[in-house]
PDB file of N, CA and C in Angstrom:
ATOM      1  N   UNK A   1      -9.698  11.256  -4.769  1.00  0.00           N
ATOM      2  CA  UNK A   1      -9.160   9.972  -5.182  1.00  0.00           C
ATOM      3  C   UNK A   1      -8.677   9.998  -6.632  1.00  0.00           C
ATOM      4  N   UNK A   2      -9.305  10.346  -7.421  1.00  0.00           N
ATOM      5  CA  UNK A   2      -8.780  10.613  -8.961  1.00  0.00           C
ATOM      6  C   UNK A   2      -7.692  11.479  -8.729  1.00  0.00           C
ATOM      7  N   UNK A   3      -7.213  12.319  -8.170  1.00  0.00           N
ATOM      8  CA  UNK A   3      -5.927  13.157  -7.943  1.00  0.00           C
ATOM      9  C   UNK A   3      -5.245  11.842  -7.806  1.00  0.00           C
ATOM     10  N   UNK A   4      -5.615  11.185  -6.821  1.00  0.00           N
ATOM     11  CA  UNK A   4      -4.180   9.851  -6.478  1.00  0.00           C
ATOM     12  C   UNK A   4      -4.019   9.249  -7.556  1.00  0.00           C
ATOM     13  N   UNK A   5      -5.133   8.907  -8.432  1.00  0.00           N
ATOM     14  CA  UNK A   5      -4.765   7.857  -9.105  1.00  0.00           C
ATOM     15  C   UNK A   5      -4.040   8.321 -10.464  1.00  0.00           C
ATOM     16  N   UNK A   6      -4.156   9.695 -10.599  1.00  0.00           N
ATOM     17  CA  UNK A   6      -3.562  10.476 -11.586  1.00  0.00           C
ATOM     18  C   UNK A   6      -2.072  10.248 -11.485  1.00  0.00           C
ATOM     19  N   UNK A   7      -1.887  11.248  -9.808  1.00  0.00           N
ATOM     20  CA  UNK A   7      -0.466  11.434  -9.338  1.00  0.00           C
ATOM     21  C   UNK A   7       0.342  10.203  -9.333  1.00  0.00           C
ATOM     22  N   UNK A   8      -0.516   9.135  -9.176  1.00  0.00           N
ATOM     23  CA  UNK A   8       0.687   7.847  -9.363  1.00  0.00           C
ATOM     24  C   UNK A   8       1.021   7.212 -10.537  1.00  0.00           C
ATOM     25  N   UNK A   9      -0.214   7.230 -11.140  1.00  0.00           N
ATOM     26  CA  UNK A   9      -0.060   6.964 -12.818  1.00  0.00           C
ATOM     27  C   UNK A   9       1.553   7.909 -13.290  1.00  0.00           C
ATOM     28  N   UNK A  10       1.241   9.380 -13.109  1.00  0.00           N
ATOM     29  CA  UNK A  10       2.495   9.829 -13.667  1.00  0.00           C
ATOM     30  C   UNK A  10       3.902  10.017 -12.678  1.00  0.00           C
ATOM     31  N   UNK A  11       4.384   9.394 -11.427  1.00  0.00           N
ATOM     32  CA  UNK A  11       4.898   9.411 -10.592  1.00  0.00           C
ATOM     33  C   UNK A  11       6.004   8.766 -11.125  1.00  0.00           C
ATOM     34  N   UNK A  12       6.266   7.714 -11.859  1.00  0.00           N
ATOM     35  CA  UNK A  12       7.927   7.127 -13.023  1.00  0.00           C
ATOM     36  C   UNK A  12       7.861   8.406 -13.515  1.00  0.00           C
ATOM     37  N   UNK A  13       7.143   9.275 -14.221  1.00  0.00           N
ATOM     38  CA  UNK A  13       7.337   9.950 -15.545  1.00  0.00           C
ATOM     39  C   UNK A  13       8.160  11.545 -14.408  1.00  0.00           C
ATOM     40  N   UNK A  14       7.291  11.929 -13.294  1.00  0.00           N
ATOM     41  CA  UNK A  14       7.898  12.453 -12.704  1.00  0.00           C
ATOM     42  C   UNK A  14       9.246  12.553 -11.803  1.00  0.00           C
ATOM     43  N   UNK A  15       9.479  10.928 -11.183  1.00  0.00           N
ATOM     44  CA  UNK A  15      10.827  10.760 -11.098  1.00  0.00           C
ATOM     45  C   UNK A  15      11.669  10.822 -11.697  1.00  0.00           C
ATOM     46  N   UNK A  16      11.270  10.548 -13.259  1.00  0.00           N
ATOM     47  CA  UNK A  16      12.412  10.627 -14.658  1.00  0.00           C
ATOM     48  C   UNK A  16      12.420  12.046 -15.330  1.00  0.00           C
ATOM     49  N   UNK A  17      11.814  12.862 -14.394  1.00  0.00           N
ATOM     50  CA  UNK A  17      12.125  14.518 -15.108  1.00  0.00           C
ATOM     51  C   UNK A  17      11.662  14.390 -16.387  1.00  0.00           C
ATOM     52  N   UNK A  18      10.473  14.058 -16.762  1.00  0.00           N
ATOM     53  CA  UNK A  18       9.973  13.835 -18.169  1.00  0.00           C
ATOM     54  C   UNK A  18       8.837  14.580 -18.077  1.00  0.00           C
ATOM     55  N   UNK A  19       8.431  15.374 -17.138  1.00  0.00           N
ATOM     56  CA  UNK A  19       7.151  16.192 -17.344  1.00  0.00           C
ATOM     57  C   UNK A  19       7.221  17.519 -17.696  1.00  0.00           C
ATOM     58  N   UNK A  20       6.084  18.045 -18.132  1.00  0.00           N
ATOM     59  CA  UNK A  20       6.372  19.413 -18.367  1.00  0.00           C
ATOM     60  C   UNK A  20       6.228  19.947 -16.771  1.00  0.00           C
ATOM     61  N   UNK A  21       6.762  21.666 -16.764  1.00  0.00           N
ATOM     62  CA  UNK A  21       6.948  22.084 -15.649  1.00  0.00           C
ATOM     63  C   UNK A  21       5.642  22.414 -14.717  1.00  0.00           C
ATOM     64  N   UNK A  22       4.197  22.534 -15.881  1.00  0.00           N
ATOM     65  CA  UNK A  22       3.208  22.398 -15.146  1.00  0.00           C
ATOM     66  C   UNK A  22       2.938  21.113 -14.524  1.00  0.00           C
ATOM     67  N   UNK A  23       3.377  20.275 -14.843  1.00  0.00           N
ATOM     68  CA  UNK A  23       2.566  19.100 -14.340  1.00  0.00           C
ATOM     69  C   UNK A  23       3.674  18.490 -13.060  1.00  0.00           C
ATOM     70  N   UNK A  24       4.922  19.094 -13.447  1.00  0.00           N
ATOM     71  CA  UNK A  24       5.511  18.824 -12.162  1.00  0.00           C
ATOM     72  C   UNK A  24       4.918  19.571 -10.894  1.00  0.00           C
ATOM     73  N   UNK A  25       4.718  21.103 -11.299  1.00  0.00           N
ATOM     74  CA  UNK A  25       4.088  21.477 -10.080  1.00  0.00           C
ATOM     75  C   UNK A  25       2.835  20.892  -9.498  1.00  0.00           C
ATOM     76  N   UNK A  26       1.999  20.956 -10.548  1.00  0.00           N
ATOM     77  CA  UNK A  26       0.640  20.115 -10.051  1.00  0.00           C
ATOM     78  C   UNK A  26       0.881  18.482  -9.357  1.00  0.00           C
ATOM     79  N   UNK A  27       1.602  17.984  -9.706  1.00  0.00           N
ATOM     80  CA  UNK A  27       2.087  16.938  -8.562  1.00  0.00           C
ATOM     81  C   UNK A  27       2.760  17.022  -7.416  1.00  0.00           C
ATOM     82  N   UNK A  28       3.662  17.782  -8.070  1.00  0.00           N
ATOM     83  CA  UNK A  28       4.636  18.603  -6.109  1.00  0.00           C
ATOM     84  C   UNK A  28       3.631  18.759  -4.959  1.00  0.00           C
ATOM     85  N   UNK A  29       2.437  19.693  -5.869  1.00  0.00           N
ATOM     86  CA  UNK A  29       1.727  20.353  -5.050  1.00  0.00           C
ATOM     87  C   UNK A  29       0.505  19.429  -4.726  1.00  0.00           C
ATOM     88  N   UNK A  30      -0.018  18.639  -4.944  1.00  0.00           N
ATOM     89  CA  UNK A  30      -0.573  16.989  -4.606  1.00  0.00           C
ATOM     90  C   UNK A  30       0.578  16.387  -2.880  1.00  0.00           C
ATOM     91  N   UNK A  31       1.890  16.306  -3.664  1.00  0.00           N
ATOM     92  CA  UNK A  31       2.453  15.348  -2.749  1.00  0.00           C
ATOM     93  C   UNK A  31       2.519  16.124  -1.803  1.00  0.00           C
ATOM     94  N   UNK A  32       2.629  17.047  -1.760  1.00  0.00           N
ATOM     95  CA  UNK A  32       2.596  18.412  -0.315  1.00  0.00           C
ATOM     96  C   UNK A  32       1.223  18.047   0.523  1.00  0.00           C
ATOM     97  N   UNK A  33       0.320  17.840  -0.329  1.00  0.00           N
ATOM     98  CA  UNK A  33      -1.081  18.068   0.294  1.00  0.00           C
ATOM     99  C   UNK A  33      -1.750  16.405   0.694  1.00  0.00           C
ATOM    100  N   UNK A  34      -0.888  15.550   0.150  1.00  0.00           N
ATOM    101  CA  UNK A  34      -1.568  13.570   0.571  1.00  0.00           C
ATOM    102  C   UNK A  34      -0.387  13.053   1.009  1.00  0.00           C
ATOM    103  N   UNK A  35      -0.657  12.814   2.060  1.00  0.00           N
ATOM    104  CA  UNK A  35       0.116  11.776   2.750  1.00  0.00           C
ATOM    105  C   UNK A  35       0.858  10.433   2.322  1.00  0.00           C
ATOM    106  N   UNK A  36      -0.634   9.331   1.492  1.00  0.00           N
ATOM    107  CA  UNK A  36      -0.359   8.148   1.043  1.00  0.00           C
ATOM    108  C   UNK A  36       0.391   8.445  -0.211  1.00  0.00           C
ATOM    109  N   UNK A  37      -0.201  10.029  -0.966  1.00  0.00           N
ATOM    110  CA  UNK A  37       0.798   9.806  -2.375  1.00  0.00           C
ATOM    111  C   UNK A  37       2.296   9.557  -1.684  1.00  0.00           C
ATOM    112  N   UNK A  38       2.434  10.877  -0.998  1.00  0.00           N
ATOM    113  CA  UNK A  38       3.768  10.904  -0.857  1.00  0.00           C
ATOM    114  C   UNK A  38       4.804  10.067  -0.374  1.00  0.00           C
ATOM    115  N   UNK A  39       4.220   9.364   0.883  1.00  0.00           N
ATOM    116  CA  UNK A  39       4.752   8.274   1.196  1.00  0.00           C
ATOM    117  C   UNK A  39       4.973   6.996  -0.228  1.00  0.00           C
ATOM    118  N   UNK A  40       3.692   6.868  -1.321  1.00  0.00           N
ATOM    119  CA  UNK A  40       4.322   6.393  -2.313  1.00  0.00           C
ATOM    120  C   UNK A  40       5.544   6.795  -3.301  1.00  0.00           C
ATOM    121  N   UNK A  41       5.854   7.964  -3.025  1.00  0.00           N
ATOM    122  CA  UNK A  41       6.664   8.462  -4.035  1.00  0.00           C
ATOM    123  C   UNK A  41       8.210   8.359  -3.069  1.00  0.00           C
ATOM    124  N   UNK A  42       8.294   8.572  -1.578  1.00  0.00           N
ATOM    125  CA  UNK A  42       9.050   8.457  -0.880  1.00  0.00           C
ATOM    126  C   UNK A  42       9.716   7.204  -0.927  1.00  0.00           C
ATOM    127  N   UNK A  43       8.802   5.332  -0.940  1.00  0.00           N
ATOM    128  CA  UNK A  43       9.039   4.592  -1.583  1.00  0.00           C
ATOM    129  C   UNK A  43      10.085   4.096  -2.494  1.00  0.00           C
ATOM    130  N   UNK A  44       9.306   4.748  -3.359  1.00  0.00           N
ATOM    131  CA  UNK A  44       9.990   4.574  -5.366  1.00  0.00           C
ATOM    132  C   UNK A  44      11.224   5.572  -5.272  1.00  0.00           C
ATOM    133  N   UNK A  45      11.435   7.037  -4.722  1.00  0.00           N
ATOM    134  CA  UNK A  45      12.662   7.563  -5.068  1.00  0.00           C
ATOM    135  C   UNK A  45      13.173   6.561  -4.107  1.00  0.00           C
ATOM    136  N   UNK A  46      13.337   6.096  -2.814  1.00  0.00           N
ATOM    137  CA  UNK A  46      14.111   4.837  -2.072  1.00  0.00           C
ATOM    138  C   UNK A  46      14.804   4.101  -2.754  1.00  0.00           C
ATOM    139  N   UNK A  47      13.582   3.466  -3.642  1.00  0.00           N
ATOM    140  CA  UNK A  47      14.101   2.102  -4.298  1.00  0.00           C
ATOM    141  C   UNK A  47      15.098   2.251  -5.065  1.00  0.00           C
ATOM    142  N   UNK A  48      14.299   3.026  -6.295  1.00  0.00           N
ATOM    143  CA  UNK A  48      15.260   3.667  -7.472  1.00  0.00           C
ATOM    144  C   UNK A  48      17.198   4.273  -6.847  1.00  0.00           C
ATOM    145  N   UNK A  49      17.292   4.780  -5.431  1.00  0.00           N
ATOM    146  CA  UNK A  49      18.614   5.115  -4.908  1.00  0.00           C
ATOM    147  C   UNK A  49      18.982   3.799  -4.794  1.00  0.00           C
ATOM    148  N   UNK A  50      18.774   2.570  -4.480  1.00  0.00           N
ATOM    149  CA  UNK A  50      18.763   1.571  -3.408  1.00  0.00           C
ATOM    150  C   UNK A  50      19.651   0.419  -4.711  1.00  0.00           C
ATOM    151  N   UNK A  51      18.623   0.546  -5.830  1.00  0.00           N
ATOM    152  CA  UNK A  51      18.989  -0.340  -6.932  1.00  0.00           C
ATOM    153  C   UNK A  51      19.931   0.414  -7.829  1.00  0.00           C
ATOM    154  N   UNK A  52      20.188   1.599  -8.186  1.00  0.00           N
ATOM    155  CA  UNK A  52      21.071   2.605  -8.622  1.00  0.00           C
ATOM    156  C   UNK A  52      22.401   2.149  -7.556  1.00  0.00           C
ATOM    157  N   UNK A  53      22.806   2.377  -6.481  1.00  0.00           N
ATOM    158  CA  UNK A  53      23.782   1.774  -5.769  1.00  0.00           C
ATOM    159  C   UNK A  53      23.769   0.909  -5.435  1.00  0.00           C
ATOM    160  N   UNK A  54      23.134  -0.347  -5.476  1.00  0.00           N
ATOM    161  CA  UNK A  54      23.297  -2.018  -5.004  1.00  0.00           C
ATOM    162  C   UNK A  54      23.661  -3.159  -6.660  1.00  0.00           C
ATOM    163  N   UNK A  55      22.792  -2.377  -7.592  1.00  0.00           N
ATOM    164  CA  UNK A  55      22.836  -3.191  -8.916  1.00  0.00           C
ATOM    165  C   UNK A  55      23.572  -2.810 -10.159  1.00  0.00           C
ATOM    166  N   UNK A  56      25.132  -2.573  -9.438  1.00  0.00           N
ATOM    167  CA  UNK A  56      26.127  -2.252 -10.874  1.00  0.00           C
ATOM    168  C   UNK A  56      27.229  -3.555 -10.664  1.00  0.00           C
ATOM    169  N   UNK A  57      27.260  -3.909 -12.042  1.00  0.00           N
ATOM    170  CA  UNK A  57      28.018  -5.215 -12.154  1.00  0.00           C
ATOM    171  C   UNK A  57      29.540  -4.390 -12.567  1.00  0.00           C
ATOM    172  N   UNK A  58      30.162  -4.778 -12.039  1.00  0.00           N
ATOM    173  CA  UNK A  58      31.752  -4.669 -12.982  1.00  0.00           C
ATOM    174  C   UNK A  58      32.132  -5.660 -14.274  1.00  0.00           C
ATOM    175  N   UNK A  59      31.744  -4.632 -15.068  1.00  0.00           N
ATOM    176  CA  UNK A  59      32.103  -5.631 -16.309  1.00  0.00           C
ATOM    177  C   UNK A  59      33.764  -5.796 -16.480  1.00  0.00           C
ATOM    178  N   UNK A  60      34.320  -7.280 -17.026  1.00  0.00           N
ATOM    179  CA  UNK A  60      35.343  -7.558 -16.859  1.00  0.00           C
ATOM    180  C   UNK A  60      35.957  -6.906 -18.137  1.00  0.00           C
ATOM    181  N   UNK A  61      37.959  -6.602 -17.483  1.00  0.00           N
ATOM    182  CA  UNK A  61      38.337  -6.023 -19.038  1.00  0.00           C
ATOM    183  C   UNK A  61      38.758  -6.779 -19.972  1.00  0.00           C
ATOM    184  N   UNK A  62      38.631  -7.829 -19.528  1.00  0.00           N
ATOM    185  CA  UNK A  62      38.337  -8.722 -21.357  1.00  0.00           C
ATOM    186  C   UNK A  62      37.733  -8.620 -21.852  1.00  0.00           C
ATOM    187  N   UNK A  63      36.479  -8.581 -21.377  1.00  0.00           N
ATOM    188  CA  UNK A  63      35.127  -8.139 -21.824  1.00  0.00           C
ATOM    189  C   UNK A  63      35.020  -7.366 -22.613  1.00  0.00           C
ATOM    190  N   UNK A  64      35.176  -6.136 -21.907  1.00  0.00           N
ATOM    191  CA  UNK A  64      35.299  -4.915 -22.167  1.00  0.00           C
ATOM    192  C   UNK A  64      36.616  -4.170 -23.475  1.00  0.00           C
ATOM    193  N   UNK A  65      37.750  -5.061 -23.620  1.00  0.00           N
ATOM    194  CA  UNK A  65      38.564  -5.333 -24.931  1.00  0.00           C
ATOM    195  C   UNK A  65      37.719  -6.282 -26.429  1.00  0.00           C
ATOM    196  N   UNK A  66      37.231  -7.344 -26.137  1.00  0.00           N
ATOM    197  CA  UNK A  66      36.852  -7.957 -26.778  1.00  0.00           C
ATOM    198  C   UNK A  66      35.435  -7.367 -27.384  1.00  0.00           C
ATOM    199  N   UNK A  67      34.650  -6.600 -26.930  1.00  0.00           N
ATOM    200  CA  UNK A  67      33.443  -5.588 -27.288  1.00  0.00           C
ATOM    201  C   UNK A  67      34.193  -4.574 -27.924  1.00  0.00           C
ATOM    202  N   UNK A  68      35.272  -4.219 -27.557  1.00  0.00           N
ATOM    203  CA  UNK A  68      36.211  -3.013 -28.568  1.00  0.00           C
ATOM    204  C   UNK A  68      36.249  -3.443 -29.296  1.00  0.00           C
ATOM    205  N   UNK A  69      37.044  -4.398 -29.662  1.00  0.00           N
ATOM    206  CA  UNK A  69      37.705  -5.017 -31.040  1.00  0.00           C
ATOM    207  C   UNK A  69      36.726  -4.705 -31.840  1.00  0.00           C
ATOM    208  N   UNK A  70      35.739  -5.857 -31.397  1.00  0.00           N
ATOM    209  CA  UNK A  70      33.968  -6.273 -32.293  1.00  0.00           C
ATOM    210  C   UNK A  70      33.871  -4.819 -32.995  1.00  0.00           C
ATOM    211  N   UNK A  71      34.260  -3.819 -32.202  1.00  0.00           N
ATOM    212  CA  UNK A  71      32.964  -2.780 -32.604  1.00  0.00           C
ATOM    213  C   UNK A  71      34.125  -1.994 -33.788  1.00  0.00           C
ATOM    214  N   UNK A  72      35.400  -1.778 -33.520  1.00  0.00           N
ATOM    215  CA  UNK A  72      36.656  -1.422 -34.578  1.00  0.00           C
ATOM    216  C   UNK A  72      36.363  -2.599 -35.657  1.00  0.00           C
ATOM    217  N   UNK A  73      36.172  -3.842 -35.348  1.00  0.00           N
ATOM    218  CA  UNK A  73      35.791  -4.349 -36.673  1.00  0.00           C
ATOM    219  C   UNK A  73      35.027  -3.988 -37.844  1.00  0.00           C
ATOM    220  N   UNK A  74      33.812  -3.169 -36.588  1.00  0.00           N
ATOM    221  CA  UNK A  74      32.681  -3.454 -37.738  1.00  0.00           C
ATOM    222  C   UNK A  74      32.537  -1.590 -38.442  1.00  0.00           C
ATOM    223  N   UNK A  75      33.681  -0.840 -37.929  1.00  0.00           N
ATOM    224  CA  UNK A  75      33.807   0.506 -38.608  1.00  0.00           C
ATOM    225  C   UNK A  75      34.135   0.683 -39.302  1.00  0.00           C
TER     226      UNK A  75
END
């Protein structure tokens, strides 16, 4: 049980490629071996695809002119 509660504690840090390469393996090799981790991690990479392609706004190009200007102003 402390393995789980480890592996999920660092499970953001491992989706975000922020671990060192030992500790990625030592979790790989967790999610290989528990079911519930993995299915949690199966989850979260889901979501993270789900909101990555459902939650991009098109910013407008006025917008997107008028944030130019601002920023040539202030150089």
């Amino acid at each position: 049980m402390d393995h789980c509660n480890e592996t999920l504690r660092e499970l953001y840090l491992y989706l975000d490629g922020q671990l060192t390469d030992d500790d990625r393996v030592h979790i790989e090799q967790h999610l290989d071996d528990c079911s519930p981790c993995l299915e949690a991690y199966d989850f979260e990479a889901e979501l993270r695809l789900v909101v990555r392609s459902r939650c991009i706004e098109q910013v407008p190009e006025s917008l997107r002119r008028r944030i130019a200007k601002a920023l040539e102003r202030e150089s």
